[in-house]
Protein backbone atom coordinates (compact mmCIF):
# COMPACT_ATOMS: atom_id res chain seq x y z
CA UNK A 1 7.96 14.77 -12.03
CA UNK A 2 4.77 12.92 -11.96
CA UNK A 3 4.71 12.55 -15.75
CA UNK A 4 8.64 11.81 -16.44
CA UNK A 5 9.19 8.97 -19.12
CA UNK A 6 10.30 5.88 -17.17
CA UNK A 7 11.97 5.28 -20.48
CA UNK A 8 14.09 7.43 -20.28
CA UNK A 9 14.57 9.01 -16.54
CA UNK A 10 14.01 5.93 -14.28
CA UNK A 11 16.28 4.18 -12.11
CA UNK A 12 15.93 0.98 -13.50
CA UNK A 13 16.78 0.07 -17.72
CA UNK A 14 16.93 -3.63 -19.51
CA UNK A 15 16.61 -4.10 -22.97
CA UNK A 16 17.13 -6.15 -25.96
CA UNK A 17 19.13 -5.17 -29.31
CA UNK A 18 18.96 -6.53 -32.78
CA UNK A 19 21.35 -5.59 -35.26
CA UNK A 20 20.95 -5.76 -39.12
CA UNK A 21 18.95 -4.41 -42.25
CA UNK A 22 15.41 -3.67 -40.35
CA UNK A 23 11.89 -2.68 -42.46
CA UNK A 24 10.98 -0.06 -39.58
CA UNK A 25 7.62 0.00 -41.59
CA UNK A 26 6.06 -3.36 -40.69
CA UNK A 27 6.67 -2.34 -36.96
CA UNK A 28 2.85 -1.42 -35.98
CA UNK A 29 1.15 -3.15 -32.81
CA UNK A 30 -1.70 -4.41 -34.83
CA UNK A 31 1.57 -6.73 -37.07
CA UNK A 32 2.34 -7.63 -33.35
CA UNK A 33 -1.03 -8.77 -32.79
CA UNK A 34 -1.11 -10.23 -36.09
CA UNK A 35 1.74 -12.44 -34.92
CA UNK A 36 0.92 -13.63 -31.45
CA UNK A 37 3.60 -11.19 -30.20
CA UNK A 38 1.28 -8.89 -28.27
CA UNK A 39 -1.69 -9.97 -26.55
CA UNK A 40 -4.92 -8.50 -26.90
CA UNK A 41 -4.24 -6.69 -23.13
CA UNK A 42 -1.10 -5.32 -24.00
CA UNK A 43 -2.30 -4.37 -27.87
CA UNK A 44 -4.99 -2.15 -25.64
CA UNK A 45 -2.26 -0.33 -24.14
CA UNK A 46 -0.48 0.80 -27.24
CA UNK A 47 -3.56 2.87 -28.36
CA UNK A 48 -3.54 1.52 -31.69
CA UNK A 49 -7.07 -0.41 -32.94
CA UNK A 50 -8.03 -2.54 -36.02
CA UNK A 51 -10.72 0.42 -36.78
CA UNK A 52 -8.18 3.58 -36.29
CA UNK A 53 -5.11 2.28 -36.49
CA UNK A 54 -2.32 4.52 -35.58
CA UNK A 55 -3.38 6.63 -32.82
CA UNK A 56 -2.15 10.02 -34.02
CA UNK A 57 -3.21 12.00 -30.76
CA UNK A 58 -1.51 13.22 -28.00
CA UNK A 59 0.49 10.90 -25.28
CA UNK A 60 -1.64 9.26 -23.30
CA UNK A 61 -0.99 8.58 -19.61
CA UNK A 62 -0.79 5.67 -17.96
CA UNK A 63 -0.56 5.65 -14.20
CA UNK A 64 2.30 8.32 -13.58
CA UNK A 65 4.28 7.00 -17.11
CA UNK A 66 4.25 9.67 -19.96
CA UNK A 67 3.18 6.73 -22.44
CA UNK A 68 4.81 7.86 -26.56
CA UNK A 69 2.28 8.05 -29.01
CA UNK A 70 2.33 5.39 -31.84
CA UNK A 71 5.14 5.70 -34.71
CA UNK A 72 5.06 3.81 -37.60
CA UNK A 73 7.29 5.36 -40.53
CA UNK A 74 9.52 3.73 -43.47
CA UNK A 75 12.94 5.01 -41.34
CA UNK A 76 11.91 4.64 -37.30
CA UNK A 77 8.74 3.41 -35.85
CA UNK A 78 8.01 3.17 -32.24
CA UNK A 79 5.25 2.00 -29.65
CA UNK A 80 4.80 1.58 -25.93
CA UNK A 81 2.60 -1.13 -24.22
CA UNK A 82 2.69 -0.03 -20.64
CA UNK A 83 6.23 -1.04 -19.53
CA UNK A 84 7.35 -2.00 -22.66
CA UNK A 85 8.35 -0.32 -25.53
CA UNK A 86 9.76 -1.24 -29.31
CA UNK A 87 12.03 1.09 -31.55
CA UNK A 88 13.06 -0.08 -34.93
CA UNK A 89 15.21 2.28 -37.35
CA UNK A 90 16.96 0.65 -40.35
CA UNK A 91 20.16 -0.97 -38.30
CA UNK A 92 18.34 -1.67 -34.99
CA UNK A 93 15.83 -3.29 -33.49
CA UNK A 94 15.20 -2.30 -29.57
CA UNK A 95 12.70 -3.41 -27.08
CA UNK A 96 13.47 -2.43 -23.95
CA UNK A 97 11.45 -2.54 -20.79
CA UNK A 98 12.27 -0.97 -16.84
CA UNK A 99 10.74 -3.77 -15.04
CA UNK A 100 13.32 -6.48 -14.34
CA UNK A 101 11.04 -8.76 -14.08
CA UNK A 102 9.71 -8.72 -17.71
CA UNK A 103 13.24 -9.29 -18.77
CA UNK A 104 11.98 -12.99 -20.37
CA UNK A 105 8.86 -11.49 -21.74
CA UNK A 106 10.86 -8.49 -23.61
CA UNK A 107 13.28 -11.66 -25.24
CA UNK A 108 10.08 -13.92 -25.96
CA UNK A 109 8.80 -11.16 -28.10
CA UNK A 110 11.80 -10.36 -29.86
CA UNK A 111 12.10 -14.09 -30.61
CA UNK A 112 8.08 -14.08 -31.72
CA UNK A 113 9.36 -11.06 -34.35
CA UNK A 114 12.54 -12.76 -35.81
CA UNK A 115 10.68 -16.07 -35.79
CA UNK A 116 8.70 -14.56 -38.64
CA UNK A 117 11.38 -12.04 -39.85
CA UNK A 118 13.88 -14.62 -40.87
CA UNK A 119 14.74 -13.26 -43.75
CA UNK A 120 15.89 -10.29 -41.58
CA UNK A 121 19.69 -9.97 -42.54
CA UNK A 122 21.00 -9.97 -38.32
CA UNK A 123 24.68 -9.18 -37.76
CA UNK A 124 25.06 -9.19 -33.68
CA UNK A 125 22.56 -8.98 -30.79
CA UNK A 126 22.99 -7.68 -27.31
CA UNK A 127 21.36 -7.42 -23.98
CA UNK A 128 21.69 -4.13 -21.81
CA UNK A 129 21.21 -3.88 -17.83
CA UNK A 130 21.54 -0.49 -16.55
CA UNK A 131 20.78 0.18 -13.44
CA UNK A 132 20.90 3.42 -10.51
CA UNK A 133 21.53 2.06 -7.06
CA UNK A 134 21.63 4.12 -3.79
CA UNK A 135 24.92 4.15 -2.05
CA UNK A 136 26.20 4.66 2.01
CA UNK A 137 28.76 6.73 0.65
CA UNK A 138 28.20 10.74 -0.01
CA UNK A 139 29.90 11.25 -3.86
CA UNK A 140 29.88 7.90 -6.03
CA UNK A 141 32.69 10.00 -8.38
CA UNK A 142 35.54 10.86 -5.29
CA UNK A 143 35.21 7.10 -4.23
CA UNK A 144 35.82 5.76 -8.01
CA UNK A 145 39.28 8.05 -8.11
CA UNK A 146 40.28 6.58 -4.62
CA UNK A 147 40.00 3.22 -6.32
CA UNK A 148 42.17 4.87 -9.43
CA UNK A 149 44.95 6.93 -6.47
CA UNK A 150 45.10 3.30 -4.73
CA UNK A 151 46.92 1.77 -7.87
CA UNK A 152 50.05 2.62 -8.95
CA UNK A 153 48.93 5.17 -11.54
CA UNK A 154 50.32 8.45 -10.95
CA UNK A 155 47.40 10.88 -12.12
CA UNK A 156 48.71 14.30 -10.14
CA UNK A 157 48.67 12.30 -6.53
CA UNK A 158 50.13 15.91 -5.13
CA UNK A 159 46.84 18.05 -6.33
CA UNK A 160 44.47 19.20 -3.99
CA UNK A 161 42.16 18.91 -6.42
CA UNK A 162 38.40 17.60 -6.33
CA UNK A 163 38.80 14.18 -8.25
CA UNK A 164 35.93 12.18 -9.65
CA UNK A 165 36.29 8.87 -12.06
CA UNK A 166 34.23 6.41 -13.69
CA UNK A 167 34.83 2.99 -15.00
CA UNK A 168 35.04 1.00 -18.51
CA UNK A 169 35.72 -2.67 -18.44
CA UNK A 170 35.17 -5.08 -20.99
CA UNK A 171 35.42 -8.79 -20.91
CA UNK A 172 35.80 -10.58 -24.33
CA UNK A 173 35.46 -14.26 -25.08
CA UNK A 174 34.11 -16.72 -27.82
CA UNK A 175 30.82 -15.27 -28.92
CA UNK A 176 30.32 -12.49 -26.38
CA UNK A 177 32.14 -9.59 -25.51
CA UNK A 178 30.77 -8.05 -22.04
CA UNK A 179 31.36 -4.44 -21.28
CA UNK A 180 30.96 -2.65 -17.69
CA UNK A 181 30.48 0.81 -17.17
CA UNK A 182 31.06 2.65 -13.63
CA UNK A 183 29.77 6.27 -12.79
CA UNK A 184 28.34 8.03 -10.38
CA UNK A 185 24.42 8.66 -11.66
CA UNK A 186 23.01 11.38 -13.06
CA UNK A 187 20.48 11.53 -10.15
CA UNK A 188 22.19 12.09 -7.48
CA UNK A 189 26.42 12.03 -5.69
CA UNK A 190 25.71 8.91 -3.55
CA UNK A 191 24.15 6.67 -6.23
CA UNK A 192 26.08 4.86 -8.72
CA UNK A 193 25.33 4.19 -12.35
CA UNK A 194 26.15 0.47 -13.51
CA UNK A 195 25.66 -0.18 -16.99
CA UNK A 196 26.50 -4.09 -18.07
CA UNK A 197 26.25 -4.28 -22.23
CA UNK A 198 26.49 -8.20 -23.51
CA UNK A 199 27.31 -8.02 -27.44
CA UNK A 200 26.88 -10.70 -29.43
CA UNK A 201 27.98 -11.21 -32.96
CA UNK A 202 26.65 -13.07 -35.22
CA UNK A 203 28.80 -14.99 -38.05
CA UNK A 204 26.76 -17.52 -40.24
CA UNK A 205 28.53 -20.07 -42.37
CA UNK A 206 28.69 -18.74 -46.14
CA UNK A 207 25.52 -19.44 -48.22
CA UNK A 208 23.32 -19.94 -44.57
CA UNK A 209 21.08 -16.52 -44.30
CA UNK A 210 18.19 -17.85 -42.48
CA UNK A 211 18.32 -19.08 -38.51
CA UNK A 212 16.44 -19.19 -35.97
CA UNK A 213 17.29 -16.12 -33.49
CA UNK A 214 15.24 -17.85 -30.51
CA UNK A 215 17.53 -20.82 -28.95
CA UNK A 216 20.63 -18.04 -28.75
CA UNK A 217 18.57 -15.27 -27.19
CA UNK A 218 17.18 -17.48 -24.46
CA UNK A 219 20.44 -19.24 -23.71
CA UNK A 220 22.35 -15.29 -23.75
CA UNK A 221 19.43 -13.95 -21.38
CA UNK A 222 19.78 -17.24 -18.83
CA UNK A 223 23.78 -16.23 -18.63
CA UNK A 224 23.97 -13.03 -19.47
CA UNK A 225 21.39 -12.17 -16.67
CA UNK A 226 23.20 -14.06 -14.16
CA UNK A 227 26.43 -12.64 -14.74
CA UNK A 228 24.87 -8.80 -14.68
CA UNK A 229 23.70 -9.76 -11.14
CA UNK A 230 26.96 -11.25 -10.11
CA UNK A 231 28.40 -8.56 -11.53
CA UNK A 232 26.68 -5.85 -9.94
CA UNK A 233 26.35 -7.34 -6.60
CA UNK A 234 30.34 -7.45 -6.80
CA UNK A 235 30.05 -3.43 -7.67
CA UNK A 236 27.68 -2.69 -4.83
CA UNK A 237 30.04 -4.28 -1.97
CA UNK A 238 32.52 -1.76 -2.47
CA UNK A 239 30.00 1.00 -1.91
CA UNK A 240 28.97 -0.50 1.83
CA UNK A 241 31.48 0.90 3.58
CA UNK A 242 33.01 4.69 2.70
CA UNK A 243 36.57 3.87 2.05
CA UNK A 244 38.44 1.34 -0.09
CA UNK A 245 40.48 -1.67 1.15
């Protein structure tokens, strides 16, 4: 579909999450501006101006992207600037992008908005890489239960019956707890959905309630990136060949 939201339907998914008590309301592209958080470039491609303000028309389109028409509301406000896009409701804070590559301009903006918002109440943060690869193998799902039958769990080993599994794994250490998910996509039986979720708490010392956001989010994205690639390159070598060692 010429028009589908890479938002939503694409192949490719990264984003950035803020927890804590949000003011959806402040959320506009012109604030961003304001700020130094959006350039004058990407404040263009929100739609919104300095003389109307929220564009309240239909969704634009830009290139083959269905592009979401400007939100800006006391409970949930929401923009897009081309690959980017913000969503704030009263516990969350989300800017996500489906470019890999603006991965460090996604967390300098989010640090731009807490920079100023430090009187933002943030519990945890987390950083999301989900991502549909092609496979050489015909079904993702019938693969995934040969990995489950080659164990020693018994899960009716004598039925004839189609099997498909997917995958939850979560690593937890000091500071970080990183959870793996294993499917096969949505798109189609040979490609496999990986989704690699880094959360982050955050627990301040009693009577702090202001810090700066920025030094943790670019120290999570340096490791947290590099261990969703390990990661995933890991996943992918199993899918090279169609059976399992």
């Amino acid at each position: 579909m010429p028009n589908e939201d890479p938002f939503v339907g694409g192949t490719e998914g990264y984003s950035v999450v803020i927890t804590g008590n949000m003011n959806p309301a402040i959320h506009h592209p012109i604030w961003y501006k304001d700020i130094g958080a959006l350039t004058d470039a990407e404040l263009a491609e929100t739609g919104a101006t300095r003389q109307t303000g929220m564009d309240s028309g239909s969704p634009k389109t830009n290139g083959s992207a269905a592009v979401a028409q400007i939100i800006c509301t006391d409970v949930l406000s929401q923009f897009t600037s081309g690959k980017i896009r913000i969503i704030c409701l009263s516990q969350s804070y989300t800017i996500s992008t489906f470019d890999r590559t603006l991965l460090p301009r996604i967390r300098e903006m989010a640090s731009l908005v807490f920079q100023v918002l430090t009187h933002t109440p943030v519990t945890a943060y987390g950083l999301n890489f989900n991502v549909h690869r092609e496979t050489t193998v015909g079904n993702v799902g019938a693969l995934l239960a040969q990995v489950i039958d080659s164990t020693r769990l018994e899960l009716m080993r004598d039925s004839k019956a189609e099997r498909k599994a997917k995958f939850a794994y979560t690593f937890s250490e000091q500071g970080r707890a990183l959870s793996v998910s294993i499917e096969q996509s949505r798109h189609a039986p040979n490609m496999v959905f990986v989704g690699i979720n880094a959360h982050h708490p955050i627990t301040l010392p009693q009577g702090i309630r202001q810090f700066d956001l920025t030094p943790l989010l670019q120290e999570s994205m340096r490791k947290d990136s590099l261990d969703a690639e390990q990661i995933l390159s890991k996943i992918m070598d199993v899918f090279k060949t169609d059976g399992v060692s």
